[in-house]
Protein backbone atom coordinates (compact mmCIF):
# COMPACT_ATOMS: atom_id res chain seq x y z
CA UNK A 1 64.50 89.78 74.80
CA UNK A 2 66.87 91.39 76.74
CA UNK A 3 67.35 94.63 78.81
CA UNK A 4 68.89 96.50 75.92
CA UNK A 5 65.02 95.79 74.99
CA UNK A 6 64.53 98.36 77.99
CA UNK A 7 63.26 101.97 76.54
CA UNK A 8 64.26 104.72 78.53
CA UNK A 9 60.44 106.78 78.06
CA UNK A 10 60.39 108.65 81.04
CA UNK A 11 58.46 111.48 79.19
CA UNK A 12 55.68 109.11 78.88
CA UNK A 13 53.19 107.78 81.79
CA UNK A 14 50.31 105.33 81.15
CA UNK A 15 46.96 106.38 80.82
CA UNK A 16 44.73 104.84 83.64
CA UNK A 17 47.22 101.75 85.02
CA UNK A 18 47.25 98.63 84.10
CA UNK A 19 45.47 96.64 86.50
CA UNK A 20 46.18 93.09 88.11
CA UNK A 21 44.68 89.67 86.98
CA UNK A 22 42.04 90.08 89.59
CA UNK A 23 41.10 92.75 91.01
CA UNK A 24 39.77 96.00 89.10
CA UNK A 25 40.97 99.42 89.53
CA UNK A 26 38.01 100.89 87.69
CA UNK A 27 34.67 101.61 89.04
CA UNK A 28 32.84 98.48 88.92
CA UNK A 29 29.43 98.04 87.45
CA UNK A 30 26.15 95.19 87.80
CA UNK A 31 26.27 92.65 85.37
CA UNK A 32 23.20 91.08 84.44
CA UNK A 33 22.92 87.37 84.18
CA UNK A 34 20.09 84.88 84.17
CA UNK A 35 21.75 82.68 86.89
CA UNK A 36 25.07 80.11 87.59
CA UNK A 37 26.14 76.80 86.16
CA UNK A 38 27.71 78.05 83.44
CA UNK A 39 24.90 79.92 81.79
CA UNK A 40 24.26 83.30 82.43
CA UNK A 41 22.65 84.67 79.37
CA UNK A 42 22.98 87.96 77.34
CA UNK A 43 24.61 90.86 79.34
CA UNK A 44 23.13 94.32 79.24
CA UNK A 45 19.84 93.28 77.13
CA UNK A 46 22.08 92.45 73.93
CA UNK A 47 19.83 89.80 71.58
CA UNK A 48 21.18 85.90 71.91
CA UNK A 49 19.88 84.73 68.17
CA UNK A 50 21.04 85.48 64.78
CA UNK A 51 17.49 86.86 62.98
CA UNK A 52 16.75 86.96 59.61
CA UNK A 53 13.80 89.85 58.51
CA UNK A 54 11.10 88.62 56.21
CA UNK A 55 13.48 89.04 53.25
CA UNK A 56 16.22 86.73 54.55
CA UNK A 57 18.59 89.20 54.98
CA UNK A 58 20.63 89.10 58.64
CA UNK A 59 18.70 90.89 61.41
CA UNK A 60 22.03 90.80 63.75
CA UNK A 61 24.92 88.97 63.33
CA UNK A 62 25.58 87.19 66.53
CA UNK A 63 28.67 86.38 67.76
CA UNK A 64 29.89 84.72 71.38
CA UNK A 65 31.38 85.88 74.14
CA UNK A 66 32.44 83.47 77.34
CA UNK A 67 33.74 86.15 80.31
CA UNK A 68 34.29 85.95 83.39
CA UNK A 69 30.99 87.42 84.99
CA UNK A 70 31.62 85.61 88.55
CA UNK A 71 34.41 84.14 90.15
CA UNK A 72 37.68 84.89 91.37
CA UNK A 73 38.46 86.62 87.98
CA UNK A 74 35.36 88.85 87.81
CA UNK A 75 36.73 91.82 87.93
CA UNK A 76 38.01 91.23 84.66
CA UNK A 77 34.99 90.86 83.56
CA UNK A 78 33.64 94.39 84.47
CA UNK A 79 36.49 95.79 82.44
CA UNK A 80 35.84 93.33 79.32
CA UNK A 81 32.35 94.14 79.28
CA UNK A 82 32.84 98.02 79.32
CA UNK A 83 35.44 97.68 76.30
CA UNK A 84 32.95 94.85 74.85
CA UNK A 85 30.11 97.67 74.79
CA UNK A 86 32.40 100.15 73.51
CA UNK A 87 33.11 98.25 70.92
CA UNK A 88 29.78 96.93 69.70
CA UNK A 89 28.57 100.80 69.69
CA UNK A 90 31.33 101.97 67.61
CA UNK A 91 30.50 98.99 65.14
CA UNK A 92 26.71 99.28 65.20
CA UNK A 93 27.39 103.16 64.18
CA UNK A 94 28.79 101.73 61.11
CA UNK A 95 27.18 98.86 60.63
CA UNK A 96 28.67 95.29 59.17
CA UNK A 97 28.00 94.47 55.91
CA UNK A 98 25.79 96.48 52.62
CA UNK A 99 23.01 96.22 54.92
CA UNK A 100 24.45 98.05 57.89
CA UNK A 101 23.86 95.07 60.12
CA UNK A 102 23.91 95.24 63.86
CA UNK A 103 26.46 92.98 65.82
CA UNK A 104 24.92 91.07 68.99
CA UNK A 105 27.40 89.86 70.90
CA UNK A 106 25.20 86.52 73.58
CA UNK A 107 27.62 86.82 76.70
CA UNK A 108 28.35 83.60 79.03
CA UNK A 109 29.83 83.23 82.34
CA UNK A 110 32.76 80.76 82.76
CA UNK A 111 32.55 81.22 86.51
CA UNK A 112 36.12 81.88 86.15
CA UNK A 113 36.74 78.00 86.12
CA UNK A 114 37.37 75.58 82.98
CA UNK A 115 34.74 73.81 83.24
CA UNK A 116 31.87 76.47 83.52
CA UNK A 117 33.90 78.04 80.40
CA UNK A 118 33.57 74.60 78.67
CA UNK A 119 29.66 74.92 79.51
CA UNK A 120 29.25 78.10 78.64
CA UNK A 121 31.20 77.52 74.79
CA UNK A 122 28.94 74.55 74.13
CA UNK A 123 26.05 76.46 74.84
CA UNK A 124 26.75 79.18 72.73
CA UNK A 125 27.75 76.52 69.61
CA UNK A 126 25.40 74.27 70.19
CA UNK A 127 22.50 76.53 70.87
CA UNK A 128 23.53 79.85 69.38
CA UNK A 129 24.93 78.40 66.60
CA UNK A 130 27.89 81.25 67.01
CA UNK A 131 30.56 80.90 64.25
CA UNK A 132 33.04 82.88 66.17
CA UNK A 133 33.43 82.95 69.74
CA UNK A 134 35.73 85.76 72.63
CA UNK A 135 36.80 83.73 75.33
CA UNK A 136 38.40 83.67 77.79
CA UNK A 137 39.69 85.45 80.37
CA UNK A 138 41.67 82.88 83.03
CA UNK A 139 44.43 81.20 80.39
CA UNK A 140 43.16 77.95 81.40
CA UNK A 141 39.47 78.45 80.94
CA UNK A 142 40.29 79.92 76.83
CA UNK A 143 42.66 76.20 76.76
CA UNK A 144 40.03 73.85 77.77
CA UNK A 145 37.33 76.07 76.00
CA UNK A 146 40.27 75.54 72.23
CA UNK A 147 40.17 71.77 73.48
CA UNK A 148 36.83 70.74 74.58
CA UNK A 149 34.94 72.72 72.30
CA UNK A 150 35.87 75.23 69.44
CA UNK A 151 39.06 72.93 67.84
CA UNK A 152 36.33 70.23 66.93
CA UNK A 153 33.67 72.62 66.13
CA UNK A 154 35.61 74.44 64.23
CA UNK A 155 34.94 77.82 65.22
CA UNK A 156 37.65 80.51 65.67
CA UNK A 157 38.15 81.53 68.89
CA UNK A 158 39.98 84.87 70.13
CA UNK A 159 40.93 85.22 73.66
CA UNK A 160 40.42 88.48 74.93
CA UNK A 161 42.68 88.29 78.38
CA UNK A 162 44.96 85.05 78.54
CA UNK A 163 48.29 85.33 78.73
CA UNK A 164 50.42 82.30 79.04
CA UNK A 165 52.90 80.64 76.61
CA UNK A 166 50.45 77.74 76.37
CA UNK A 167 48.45 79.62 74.37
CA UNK A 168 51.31 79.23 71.51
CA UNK A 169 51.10 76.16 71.16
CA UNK A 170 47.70 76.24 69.50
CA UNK A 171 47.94 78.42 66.32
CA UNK A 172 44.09 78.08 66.14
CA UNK A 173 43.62 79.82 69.36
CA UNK A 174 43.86 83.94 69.11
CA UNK A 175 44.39 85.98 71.21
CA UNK A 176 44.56 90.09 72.23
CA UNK A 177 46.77 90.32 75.20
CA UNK A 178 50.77 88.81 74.51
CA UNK A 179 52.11 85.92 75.36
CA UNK A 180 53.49 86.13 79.04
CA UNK A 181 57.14 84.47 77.58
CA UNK A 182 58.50 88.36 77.00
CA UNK A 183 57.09 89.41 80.45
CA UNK A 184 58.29 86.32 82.08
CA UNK A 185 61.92 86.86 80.48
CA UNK A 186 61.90 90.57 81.05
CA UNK A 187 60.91 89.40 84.66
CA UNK A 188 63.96 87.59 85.43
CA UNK A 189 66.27 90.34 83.44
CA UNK A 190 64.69 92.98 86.04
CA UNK A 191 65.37 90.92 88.98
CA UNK A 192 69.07 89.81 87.80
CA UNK A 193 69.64 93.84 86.78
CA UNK A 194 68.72 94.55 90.69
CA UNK A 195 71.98 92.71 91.75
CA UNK A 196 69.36 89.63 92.74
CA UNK A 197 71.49 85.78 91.35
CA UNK A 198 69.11 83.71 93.90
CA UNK A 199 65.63 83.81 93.78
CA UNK A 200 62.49 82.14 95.49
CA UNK A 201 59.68 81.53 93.21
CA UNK A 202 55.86 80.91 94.63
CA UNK A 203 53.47 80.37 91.14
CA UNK A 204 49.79 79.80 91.17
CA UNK A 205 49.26 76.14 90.66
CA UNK A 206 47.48 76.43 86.82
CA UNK A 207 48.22 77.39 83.15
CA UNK A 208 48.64 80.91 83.94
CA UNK A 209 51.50 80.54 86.60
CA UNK A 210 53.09 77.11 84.90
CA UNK A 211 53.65 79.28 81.40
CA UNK A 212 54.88 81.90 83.30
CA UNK A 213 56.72 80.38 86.33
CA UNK A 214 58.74 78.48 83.59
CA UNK A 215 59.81 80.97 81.78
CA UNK A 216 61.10 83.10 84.36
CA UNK A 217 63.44 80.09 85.74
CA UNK A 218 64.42 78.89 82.09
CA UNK A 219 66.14 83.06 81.32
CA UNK A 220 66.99 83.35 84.92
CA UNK A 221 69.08 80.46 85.05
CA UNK A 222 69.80 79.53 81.36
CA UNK A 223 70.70 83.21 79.89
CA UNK A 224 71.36 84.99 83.34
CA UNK A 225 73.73 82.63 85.47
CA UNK A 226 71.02 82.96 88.55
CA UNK A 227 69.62 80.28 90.75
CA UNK A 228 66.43 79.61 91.11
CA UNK A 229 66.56 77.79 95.10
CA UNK A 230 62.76 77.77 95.35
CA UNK A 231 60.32 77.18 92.55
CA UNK A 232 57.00 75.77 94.26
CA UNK A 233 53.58 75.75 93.22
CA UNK A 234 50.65 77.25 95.41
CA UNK A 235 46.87 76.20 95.28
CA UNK A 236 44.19 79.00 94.43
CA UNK A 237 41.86 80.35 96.93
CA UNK A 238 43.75 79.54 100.45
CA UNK A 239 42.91 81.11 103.67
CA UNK A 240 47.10 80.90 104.40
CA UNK A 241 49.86 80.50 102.96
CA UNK A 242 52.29 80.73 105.88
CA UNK A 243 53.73 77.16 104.87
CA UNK A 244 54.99 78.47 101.46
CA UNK A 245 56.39 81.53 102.67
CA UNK A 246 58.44 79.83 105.49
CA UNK A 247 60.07 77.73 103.11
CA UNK A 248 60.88 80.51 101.20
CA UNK A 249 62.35 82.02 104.15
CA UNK A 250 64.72 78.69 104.56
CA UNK A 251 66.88 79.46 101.29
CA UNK A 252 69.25 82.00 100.63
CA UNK A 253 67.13 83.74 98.24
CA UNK A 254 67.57 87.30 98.50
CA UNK A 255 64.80 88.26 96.24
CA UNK A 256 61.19 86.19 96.30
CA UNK A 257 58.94 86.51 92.64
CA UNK A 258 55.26 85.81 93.23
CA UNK A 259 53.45 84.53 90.08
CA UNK A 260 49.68 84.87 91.39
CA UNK A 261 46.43 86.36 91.65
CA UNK A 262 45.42 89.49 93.76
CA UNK A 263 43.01 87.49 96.22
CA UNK A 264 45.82 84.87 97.09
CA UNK A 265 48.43 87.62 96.78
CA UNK A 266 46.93 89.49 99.16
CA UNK A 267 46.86 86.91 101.98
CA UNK A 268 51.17 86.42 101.13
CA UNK A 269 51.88 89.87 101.82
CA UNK A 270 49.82 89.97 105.09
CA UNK A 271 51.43 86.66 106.09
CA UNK A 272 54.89 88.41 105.25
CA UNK A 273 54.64 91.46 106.80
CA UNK A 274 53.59 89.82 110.39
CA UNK A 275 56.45 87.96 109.82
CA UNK A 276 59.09 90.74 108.60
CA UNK A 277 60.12 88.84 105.53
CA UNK A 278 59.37 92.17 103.64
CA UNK A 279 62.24 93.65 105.06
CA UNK A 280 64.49 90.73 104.67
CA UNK A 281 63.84 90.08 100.79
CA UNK A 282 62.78 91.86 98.11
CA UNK A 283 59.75 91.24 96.19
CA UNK A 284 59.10 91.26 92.52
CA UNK A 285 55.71 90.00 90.29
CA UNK A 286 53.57 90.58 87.35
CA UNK A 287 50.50 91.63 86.28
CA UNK A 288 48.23 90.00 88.79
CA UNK A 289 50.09 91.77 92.10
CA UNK A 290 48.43 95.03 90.85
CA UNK A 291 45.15 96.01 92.38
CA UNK A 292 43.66 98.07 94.42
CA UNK A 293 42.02 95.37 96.54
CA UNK A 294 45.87 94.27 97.35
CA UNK A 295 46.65 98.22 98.45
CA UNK A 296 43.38 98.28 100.41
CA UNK A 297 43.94 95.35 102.50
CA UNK A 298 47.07 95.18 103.06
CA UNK A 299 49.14 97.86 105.47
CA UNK A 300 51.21 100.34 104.76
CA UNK A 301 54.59 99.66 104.25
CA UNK A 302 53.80 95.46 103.47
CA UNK A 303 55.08 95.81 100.04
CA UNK A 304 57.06 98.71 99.26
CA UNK A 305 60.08 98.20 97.28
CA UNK A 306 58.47 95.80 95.57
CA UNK A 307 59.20 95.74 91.38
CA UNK A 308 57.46 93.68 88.69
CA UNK A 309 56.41 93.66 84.78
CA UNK A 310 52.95 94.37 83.46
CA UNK A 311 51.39 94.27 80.36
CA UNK A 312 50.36 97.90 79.13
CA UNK A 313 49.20 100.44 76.56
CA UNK A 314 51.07 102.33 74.09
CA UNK A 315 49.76 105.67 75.71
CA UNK A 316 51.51 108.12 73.77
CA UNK A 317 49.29 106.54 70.94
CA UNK A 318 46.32 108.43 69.12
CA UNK A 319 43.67 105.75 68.90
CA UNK A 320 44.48 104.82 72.36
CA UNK A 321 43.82 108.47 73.64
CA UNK A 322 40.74 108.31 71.90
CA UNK A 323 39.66 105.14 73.81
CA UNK A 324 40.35 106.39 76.96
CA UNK A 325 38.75 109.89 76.28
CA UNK A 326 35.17 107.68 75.24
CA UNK A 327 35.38 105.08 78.16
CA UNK A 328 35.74 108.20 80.72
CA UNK A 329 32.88 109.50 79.19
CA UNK A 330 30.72 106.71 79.28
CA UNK A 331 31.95 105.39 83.17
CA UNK A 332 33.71 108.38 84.93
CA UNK A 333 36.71 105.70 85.33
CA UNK A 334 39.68 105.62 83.32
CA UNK A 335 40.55 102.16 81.78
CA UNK A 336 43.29 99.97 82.00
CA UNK A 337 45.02 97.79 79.12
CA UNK A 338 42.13 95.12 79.55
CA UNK A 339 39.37 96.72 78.78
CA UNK A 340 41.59 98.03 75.56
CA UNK A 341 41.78 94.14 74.76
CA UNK A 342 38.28 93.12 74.76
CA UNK A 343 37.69 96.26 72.93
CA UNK A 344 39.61 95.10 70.09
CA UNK A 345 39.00 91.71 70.31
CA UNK A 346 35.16 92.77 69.23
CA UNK A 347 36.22 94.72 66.94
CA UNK A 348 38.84 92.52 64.51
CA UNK A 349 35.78 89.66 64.74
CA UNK A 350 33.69 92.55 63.45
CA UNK A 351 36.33 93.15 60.83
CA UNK A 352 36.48 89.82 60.01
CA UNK A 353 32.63 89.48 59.59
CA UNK A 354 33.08 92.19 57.00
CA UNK A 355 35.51 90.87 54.90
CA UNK A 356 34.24 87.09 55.09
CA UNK A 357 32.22 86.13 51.94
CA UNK A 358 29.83 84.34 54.51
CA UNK A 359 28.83 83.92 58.14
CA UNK A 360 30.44 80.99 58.43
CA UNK A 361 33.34 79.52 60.93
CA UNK A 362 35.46 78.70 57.41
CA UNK A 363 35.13 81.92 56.23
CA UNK A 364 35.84 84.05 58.98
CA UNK A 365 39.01 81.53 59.47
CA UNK A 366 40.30 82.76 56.02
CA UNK A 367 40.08 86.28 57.00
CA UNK A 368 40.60 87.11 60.40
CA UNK A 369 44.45 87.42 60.97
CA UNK A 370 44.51 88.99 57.49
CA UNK A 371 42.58 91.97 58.61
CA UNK A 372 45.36 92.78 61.44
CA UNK A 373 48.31 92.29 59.82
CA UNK A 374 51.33 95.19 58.68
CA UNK A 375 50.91 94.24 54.96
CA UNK A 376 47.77 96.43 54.69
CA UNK A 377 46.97 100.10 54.78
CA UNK A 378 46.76 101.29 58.63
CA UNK A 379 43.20 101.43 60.09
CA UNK A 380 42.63 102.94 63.37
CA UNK A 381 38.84 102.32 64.01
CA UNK A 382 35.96 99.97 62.50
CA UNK A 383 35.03 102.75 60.13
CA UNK A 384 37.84 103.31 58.80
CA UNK A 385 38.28 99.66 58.11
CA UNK A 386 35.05 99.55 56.87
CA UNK A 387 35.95 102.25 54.34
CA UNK A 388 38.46 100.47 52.55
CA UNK A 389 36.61 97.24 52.55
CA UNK A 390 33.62 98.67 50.63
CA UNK A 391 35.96 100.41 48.20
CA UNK A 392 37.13 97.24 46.87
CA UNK A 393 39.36 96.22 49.29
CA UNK A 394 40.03 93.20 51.01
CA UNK A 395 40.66 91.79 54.34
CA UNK A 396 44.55 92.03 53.04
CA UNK A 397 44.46 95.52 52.02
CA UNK A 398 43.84 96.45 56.22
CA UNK A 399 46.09 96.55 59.16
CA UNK A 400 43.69 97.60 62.21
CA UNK A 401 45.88 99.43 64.95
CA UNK A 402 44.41 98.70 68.20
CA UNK A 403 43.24 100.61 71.05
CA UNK A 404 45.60 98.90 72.81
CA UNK A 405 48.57 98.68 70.21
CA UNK A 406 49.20 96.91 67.12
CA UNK A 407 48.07 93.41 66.74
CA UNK A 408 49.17 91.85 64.51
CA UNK A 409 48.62 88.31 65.19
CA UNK A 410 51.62 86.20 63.87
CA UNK A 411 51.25 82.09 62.91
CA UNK A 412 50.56 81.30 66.49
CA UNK A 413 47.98 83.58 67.00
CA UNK A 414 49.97 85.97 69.30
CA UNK A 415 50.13 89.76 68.85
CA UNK A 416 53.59 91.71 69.80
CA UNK A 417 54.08 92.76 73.20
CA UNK A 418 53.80 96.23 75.02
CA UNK A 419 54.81 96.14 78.78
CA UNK A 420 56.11 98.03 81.75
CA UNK A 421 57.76 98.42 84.57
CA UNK A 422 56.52 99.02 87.85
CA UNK A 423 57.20 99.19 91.25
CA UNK A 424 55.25 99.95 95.08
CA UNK A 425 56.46 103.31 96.99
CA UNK A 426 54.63 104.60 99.91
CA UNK A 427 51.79 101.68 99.56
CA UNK A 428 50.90 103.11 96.09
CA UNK A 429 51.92 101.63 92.57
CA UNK A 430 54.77 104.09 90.16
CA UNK A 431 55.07 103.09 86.60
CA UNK A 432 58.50 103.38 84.90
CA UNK A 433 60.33 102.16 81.89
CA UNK A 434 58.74 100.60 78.82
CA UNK A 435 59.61 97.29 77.22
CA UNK A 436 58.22 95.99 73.72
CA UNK A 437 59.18 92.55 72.08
């Protein structure tokens, strides 16, 4: 991708921004949990066993869900379990199956660490007996959860939030939100089309920032001409990160890209302001430098001019209208892109539940890319999917168009890309142009 992949939509504006990595820009609500080390339990009273009635037919079908309920990345998990619960009531309207069966959906945290994800998948295979499991958030946590756990169990795992190129490299592994490798490329096309040809690069020492650091650097210097002078990792969770920035300071890079988290973010741009880098250099970043938290904390005048790229919403878009109209309803917040993913992500494993032959992790395997891809008629909500499905059709004859775009998950388990441009003016975030890939 390149920036004739710009699109010039100024008559457009997303509906309820996207939001950073970490910190929410939507009202945030209690999530229940039956304590730490992994565990959790069910969120919002939802049932944690599969049932069968007297008859043997399915009380529930019960899928997983590992989220990020505490933990640096917990605001993410207030958004994923308001589109989570959007979702599930939409389906239970419905129904899965000749039966009209309820879906349960047994929620774990992951801490927002690897391991507590890896505790919290092997709980819900081992103990739930889940077939199919939504997980994670953090990029990291949905790797480790692919390597520790659901590749040898065989279950099929869809990410609802991770991002990073990593992620490709396991075709088993879905996933709702794009790979960052078209925001890291449009990244360094936006910061070469600002004049910038040497750059300092700060990235969040884990899968998330590696995936995306090395992208940037690979266009930037491979297909733009640029230099990349500084391209250092930084540790999560630091009270300062003076050191980093001063090194920054000591090249000749007139632009600096921070590939990070709010929290950590947040402490940089404090840090640079008291030292008047922000008027020296110009600052650029991606999804995870948008949050309120960051705009709250941080004075006025710290960041503007800053630019970056973040994953978004096709606004203009019926179904996504729709969405937005129900979530305002329900939470008196509008959402952001995130929510929109776990949304779907519930919904194409409901999908895929109704076109399986079984409840089993083979069967919903066979079925669950089918049910998104463009070969099959268009289906905008479970119902209507469910429609065609119980006409005859199969999970081939459907194409479900998400609430937050079209998925369409190609051989690696990747859907297409829909991102923005956006930029800080007057300590407040503008969004601009649109980019798809």
């Amino acid at each position: 991708m390149d920036r004739r992949t710009l699109l010039k939509l100024s008559g457009l504006s997303l509906v309820g921004a996207t939001a950073g990595c970490l910190e929410s820009d939507e009202e945030s609500t209690p999530t229940e949990s039956n304590g730490g080390g992994g565990g959790g339990g069910s969120d919002g009273g939802e049932d944690t066993t599969t049932a069968s009635d007297d008859s043997g037919s399915m009380s529930s079908y019960t899928i997983g869900m590992v989220d990020s309920l505490t933990g640096s990345l917990a605001p993410y998990g207030e958004r994923n379990t308001r589109g989570r619960k959007l979702a599930v009531e939409a389906i239970n309207e419905v129904g899965i199956g000749e039966d009209e069966t309820p879906l349960n959906i047994a929620v774990e945290d992951d801490e927002s660490t690897n391991q507590g994800g890896v505790s919290a998948a092997q709980k819900l295979v081992n103990q739930n007996g889940v077939p199919l499991l939504i997980g994670s958030v953090g990029s990291g946590v949905s790797i480790a959860i692919h390597d520790s756990v659901a590749k040898d169990a065989g279950v099929v795992q869809i990410s609802q939030n991770s991002t990073s190129p990593e992620l490709t490299t396991r075709p088993e592994l879905l996933r709702m939100s794009p790979s960052g490798a078209a925001k890291g490329q449009a990244l360094a096309n936006l910061v070469n089309d600002d004049g910038h040809d040497t750059v300092a690069v700060t990235w969040i020492n884990n899968d998330y920032g590696t995936g995306l650091s090395d992208v940037f650097a690979e266009t930037f210097e491979s297909d733009l001409g640029g230099t990349v002078e500084y391209n250092q990792p930084h540790d999560q969770g630091q009270s300062s990160y003076s050191g980093i920035l001063t090194e920054m300071a000591s090249t000749d890079a007139s632009a600096w890209v921070f590939i990070t988290y709010a929290n950590e973010f947040t402490v940089m741009a404090n840090e640079g302001f008291d030292q008047g880098y922000n008027t020296q250099v110009d600052y650029y970043g991606a999804e995870s430098t948008i949050a309120d938290s960051i705009i709250e904390n941080t004075p006025a005048g710290s960041m503007d001019g800053m630019k970056g790229i973040t994953e978004s919403a096709p606004s203009d878009q019926d179904n996504y209208q729709n969405f937005v109209s129900e979530f305002e309803s329900a939470y008196d917040a509008s959402p952001t892109v995130w929510s929109a993913y776990a949304y779907d992500a519930v919904t194409v494993a409901a999908l895929a539940i109704e076109a399986a032959g079984e409840f089993s992790s083979d069967a919903l395997a066979e079925v669950v890319r089918d049910v998104t891809r463009p070969e099959g008629q268009e289906v905008f909500n479970f119902a209507e999917a469910v429609e065609v499905l119980r006409d005859g059709g199969s999970a081939s004859d459907i194409n479900y168009q998400g609430v937050s775009g079209p998925v369409d998950l190609d051989e690696n388990g990747d859907p297409p890309g829909f991102y923005q441009v956006y930029s800080v003016a007057d300590h407040k975030y503008e969004f601009g142009d649109y980019i798809t890939s």
